[in-house]
N, C-alpha and C. Protein backbone atom coordinates (compact mmCIF):
# COMPACT_ATOMS: atom_id res chain seq x y z
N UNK A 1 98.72 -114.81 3.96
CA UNK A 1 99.15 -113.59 4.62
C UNK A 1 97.98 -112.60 4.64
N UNK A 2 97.97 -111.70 6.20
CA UNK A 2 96.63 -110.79 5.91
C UNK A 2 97.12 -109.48 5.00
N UNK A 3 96.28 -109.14 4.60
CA UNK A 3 96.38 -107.46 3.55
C UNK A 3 97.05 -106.75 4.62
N UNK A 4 97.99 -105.67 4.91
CA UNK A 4 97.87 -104.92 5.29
C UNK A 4 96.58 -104.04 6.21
N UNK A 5 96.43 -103.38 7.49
CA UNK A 5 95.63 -102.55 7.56
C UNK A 5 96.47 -101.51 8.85
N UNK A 6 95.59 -100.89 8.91
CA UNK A 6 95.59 -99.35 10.19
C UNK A 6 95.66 -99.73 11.69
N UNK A 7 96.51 -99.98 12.39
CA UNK A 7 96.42 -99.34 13.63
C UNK A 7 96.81 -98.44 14.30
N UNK A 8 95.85 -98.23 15.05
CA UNK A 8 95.84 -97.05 15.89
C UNK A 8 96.78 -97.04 17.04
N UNK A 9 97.11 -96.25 17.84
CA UNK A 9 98.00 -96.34 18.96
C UNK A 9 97.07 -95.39 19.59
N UNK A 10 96.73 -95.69 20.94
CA UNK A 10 95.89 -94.76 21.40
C UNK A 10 96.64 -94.66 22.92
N UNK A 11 96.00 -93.05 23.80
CA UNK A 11 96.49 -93.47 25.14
C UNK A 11 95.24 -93.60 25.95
N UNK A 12 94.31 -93.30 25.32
CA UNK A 12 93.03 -93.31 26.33
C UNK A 12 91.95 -94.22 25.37
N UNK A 13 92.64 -95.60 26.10
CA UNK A 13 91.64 -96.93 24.93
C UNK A 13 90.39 -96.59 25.63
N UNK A 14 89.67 -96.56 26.31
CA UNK A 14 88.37 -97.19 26.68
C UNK A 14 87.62 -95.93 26.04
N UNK A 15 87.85 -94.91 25.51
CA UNK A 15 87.26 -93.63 25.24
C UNK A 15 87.38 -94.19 23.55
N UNK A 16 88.40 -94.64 22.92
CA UNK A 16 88.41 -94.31 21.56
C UNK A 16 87.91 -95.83 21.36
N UNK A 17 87.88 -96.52 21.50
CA UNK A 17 87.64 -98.13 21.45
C UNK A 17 85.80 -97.83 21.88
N UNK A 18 85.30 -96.93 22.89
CA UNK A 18 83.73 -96.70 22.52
C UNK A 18 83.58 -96.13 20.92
N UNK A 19 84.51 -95.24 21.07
CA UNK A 19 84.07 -94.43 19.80
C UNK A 19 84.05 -95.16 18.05
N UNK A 20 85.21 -96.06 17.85
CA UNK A 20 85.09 -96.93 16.76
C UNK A 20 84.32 -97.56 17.18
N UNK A 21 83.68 -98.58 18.39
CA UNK A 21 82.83 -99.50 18.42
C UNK A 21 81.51 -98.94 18.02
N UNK A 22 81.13 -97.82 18.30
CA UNK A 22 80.00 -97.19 17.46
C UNK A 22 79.78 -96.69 16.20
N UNK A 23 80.86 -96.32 15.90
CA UNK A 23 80.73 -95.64 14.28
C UNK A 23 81.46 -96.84 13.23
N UNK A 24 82.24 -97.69 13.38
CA UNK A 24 82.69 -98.83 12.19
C UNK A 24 81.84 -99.58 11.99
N UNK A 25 81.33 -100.23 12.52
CA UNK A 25 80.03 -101.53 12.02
C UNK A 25 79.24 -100.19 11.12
N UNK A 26 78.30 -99.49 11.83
CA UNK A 26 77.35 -98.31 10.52
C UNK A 26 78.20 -97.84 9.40
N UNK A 27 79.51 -97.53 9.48
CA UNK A 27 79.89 -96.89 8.57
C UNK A 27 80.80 -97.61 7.66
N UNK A 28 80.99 -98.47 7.95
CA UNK A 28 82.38 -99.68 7.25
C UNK A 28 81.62 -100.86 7.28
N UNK A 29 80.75 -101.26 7.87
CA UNK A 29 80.36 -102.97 7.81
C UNK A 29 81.37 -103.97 8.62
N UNK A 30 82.25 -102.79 9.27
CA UNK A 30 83.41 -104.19 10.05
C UNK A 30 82.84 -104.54 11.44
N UNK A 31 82.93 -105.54 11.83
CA UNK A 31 82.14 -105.92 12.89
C UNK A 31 83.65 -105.95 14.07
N UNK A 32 83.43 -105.81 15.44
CA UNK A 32 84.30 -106.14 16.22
C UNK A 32 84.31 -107.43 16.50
N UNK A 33 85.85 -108.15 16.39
CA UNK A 33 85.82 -109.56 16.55
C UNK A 33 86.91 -109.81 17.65
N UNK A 34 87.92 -108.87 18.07
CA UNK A 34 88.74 -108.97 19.43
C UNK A 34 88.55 -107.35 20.25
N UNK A 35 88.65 -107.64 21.60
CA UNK A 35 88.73 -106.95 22.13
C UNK A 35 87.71 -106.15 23.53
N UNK A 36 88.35 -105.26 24.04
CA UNK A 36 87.06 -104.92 25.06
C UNK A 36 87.85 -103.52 25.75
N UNK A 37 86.72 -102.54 26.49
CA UNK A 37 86.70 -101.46 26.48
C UNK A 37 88.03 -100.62 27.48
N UNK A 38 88.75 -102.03 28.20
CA UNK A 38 90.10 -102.14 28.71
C UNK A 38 91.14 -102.25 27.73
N UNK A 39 91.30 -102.65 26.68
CA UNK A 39 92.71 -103.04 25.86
C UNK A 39 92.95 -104.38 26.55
N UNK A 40 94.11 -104.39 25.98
CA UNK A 40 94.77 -103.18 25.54
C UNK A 40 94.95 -103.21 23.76
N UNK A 41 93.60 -104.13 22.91
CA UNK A 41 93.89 -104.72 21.51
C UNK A 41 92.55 -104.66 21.56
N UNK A 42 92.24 -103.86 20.08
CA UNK A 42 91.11 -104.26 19.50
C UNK A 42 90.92 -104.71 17.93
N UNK A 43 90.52 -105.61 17.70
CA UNK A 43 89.91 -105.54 15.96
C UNK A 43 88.90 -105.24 15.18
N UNK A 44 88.79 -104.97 14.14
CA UNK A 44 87.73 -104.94 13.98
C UNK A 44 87.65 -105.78 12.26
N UNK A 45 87.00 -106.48 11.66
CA UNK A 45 87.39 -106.80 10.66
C UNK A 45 86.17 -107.04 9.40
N UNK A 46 86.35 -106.98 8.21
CA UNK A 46 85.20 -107.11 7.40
C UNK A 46 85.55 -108.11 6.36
N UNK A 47 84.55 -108.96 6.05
CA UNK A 47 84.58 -110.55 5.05
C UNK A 47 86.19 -110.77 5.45
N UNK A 48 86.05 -111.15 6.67
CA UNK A 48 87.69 -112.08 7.00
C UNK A 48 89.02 -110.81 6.91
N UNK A 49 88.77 -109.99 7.02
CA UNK A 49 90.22 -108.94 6.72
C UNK A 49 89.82 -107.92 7.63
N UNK A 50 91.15 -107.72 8.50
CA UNK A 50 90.90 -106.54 9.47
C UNK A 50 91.06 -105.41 8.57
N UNK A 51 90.03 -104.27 9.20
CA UNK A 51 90.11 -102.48 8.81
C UNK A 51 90.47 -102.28 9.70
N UNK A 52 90.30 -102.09 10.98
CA UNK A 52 90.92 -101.11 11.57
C UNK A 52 91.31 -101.66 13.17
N UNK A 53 92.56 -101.69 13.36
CA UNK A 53 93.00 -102.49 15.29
C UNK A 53 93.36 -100.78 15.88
N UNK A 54 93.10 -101.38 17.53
CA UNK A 54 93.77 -100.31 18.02
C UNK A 54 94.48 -100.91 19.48
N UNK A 55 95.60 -99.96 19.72
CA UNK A 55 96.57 -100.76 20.15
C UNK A 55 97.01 -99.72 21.85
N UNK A 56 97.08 -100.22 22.87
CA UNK A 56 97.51 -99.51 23.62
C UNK A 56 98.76 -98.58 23.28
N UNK A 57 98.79 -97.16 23.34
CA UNK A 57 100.19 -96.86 22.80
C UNK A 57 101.48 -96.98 23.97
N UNK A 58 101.04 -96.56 25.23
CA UNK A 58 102.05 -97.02 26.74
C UNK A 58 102.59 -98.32 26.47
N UNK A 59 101.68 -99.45 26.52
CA UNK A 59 102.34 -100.84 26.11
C UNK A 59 103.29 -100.78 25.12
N UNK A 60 102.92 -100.30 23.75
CA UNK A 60 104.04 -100.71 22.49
C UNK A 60 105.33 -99.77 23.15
N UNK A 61 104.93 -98.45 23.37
CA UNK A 61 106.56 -97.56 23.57
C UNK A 61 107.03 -98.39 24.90
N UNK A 62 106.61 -99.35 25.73
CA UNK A 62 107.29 -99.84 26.74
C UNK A 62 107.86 -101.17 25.64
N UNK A 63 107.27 -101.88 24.61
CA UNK A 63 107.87 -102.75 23.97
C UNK A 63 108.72 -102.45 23.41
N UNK A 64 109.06 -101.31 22.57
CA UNK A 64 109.88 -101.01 21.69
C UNK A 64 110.80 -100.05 22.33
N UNK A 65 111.20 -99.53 23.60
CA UNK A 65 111.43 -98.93 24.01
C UNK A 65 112.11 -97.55 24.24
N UNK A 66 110.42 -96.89 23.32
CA UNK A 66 110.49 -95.46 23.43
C UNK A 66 109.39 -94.77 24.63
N UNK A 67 109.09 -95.34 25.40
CA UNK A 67 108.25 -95.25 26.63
C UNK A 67 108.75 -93.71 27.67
N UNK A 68 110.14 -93.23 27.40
CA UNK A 68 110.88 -92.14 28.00
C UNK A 68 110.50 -91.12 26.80
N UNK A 69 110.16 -91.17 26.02
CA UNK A 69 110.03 -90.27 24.81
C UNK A 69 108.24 -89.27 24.60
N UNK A 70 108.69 -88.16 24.43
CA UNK A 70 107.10 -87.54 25.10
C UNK A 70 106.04 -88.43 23.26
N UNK A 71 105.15 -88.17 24.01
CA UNK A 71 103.74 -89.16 23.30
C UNK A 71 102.95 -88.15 21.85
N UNK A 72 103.53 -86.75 22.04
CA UNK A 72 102.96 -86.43 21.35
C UNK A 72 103.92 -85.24 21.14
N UNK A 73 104.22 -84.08 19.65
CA UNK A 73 105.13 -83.53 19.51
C UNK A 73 104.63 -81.87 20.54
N UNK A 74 105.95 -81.62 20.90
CA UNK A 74 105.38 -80.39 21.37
C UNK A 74 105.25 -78.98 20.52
N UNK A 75 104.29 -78.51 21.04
CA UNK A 75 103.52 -76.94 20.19
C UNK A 75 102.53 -77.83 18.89
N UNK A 76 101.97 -76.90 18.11
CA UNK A 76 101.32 -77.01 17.47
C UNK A 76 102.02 -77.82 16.33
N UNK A 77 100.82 -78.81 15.27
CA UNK A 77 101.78 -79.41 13.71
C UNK A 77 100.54 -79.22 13.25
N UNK A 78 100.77 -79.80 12.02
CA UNK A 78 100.31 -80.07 10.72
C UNK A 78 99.93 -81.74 11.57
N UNK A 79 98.70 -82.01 10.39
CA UNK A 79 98.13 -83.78 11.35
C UNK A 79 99.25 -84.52 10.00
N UNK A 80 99.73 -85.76 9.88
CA UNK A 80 100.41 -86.34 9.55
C UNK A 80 100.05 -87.62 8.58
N UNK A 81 98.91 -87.93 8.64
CA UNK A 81 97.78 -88.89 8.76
C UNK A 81 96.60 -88.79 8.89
N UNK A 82 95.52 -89.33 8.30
CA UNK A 82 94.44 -89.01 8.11
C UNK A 82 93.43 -90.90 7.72
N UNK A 83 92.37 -91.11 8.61
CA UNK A 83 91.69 -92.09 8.55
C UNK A 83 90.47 -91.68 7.64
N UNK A 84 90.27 -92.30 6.42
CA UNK A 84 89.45 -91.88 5.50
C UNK A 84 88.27 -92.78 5.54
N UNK A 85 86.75 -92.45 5.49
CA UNK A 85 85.81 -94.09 5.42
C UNK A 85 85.08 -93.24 4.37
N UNK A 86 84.88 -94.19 3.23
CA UNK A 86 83.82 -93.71 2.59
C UNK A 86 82.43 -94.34 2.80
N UNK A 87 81.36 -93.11 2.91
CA UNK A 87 80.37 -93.60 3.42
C UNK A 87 79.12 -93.24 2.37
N UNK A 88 78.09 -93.80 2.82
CA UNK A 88 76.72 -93.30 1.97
C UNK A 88 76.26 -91.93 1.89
N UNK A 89 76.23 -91.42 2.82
CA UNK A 89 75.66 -90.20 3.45
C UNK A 89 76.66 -89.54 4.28
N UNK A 90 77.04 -88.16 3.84
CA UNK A 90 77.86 -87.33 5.04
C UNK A 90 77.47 -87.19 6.21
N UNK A 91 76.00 -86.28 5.57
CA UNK A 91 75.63 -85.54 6.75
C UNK A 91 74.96 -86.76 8.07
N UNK A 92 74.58 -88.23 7.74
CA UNK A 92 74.18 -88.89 8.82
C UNK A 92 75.22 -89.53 9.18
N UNK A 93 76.58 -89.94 8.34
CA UNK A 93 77.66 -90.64 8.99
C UNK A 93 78.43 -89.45 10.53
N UNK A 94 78.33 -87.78 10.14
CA UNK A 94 79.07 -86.91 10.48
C UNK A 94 78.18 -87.13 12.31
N UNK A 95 76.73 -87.03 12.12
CA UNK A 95 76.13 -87.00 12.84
C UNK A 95 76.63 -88.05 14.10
N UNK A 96 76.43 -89.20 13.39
CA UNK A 96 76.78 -90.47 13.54
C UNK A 96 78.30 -90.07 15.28
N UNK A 97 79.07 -90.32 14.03
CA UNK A 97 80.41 -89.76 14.94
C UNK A 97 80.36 -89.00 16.10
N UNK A 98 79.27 -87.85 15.89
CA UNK A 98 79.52 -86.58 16.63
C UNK A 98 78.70 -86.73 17.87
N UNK A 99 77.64 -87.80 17.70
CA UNK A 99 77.19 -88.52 19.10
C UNK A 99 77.86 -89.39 20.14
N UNK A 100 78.85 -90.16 18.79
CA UNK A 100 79.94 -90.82 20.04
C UNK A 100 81.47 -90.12 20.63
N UNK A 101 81.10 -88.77 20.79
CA UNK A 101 82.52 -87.92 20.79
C UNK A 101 83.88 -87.80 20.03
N UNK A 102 82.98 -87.80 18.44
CA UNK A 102 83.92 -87.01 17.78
C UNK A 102 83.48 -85.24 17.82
N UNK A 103 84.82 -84.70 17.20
CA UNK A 103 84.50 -83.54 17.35
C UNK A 103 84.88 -83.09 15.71
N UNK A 104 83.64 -81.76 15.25
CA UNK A 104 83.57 -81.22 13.91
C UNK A 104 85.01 -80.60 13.33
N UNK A 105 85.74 -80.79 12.31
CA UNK A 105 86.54 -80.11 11.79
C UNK A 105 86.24 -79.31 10.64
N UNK A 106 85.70 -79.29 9.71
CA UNK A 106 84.36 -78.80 8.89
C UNK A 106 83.33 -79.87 8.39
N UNK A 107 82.68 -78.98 8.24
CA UNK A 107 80.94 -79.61 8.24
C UNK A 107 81.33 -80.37 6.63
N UNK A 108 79.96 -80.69 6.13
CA UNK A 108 79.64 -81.48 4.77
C UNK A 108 80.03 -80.55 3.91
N UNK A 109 81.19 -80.64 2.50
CA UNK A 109 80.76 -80.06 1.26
C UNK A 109 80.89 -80.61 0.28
N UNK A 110 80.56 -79.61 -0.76
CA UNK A 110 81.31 -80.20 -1.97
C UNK A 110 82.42 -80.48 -2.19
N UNK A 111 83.44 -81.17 -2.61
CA UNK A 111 84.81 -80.85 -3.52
C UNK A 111 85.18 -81.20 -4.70
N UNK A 112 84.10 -80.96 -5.85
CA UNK A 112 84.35 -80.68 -6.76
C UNK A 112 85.95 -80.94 -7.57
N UNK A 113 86.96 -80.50 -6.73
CA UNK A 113 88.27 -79.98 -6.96
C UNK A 113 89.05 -80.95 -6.58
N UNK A 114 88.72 -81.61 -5.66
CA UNK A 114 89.30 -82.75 -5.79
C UNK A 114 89.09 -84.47 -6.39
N UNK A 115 87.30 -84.18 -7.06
CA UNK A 115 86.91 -85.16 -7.82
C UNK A 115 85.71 -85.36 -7.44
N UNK A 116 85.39 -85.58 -9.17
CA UNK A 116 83.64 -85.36 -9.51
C UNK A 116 82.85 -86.08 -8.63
N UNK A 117 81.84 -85.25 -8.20
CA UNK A 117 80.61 -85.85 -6.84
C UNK A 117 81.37 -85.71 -6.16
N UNK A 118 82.43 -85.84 -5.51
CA UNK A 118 83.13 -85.80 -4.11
C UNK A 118 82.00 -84.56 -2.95
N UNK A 119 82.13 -85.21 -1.68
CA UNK A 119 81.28 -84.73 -1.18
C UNK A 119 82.29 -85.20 0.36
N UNK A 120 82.24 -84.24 1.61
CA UNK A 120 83.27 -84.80 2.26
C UNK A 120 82.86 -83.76 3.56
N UNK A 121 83.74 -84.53 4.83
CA UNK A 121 83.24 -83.56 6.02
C UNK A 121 84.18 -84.41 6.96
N UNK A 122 84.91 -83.13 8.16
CA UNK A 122 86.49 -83.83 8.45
C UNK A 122 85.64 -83.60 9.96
N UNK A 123 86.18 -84.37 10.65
CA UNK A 123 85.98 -84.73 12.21
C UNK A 123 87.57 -84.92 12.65
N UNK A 124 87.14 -85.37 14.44
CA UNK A 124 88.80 -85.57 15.20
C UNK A 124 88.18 -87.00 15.84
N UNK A 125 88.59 -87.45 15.83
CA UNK A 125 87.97 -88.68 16.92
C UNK A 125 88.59 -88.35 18.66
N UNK A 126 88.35 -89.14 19.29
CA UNK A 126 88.54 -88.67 21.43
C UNK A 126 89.87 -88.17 21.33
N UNK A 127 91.05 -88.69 20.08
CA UNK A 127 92.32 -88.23 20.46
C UNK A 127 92.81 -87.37 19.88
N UNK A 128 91.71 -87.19 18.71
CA UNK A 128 92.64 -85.67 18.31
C UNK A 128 92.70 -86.27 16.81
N UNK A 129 92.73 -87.59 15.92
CA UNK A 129 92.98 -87.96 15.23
C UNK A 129 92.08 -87.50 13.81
N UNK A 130 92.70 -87.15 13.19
CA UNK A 130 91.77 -86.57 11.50
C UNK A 130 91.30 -87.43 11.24
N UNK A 131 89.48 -87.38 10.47
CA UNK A 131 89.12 -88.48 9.95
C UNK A 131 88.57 -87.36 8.29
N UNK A 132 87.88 -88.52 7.74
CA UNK A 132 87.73 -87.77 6.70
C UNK A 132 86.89 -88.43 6.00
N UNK A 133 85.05 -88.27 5.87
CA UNK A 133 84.04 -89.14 5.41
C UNK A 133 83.87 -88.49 3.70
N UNK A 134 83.73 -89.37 3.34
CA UNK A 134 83.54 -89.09 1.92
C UNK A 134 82.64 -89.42 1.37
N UNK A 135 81.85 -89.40 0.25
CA UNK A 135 81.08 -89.75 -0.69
C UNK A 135 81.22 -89.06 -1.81
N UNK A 136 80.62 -90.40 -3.16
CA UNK A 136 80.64 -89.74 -4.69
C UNK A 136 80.11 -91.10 -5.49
């Protein structure tokens, strides 16, 4: 049986499917082993175990059939979820991202407060999605 992992539901694959295809191999070591810049499925996986798929989200709500149901909540929330990679370096992983259209949520700091060396810096990826690079 595989481990558990993350997928994504996206509505605009060919935008976020560039964006992991550039930043997971540098920052995770997972290489892409299905998929292409159409969908509507991507993998990506490291020593035999997927990290991270992403999945057309139109297709699944037409499978499961919540496809009549709006895609995203209306007015403002709180994010719900959060994709965490721990990496070597903040400030070149942050960089990293921010060339393939992620966008800054705060820069590199310390956090101390949440555990010794912790060192951390939050981005959105094309859809809006929290990420959260770490080091310690």
């Amino acid at each position: 049986m595989d481990a558990p992992y993350h997928r994504l539901l996206v509505a605009d694959f060919p935008a976020c499917f560039d964006f992991y295809r550039e930043v997971l191999p540098p920052l995770t070591g997972a290489a892409l082993t299905k998929g292409a810049p159409e969908g509507p499925y991507a993998t990506w996986d490291l020593a035999g175990r997927t990290v991270l798929s992403l999945f057309d989200r139109g297709q699944l709500a037409a499978a499961v059939g919540t496809a009549a149901r709006p895609a995203a909540p209306v007015g403002a929330a709180q994010d719900d979820a959060m994709l965490v990679l721990r990496v070597d370096d903040v400030e070149q992983s942050l960089a990293l991202c921010l060339r393939h259209g992620g966008a800054t949520v705060t820069g590199p700091a310390e956090r101390p407060e949440w555990g010794p060396g912790l060192r951390t810096a939050h981005l959105r990826d094309p859809e809006g999605r929290l990420i959260e690079l770490q080091s310690y």
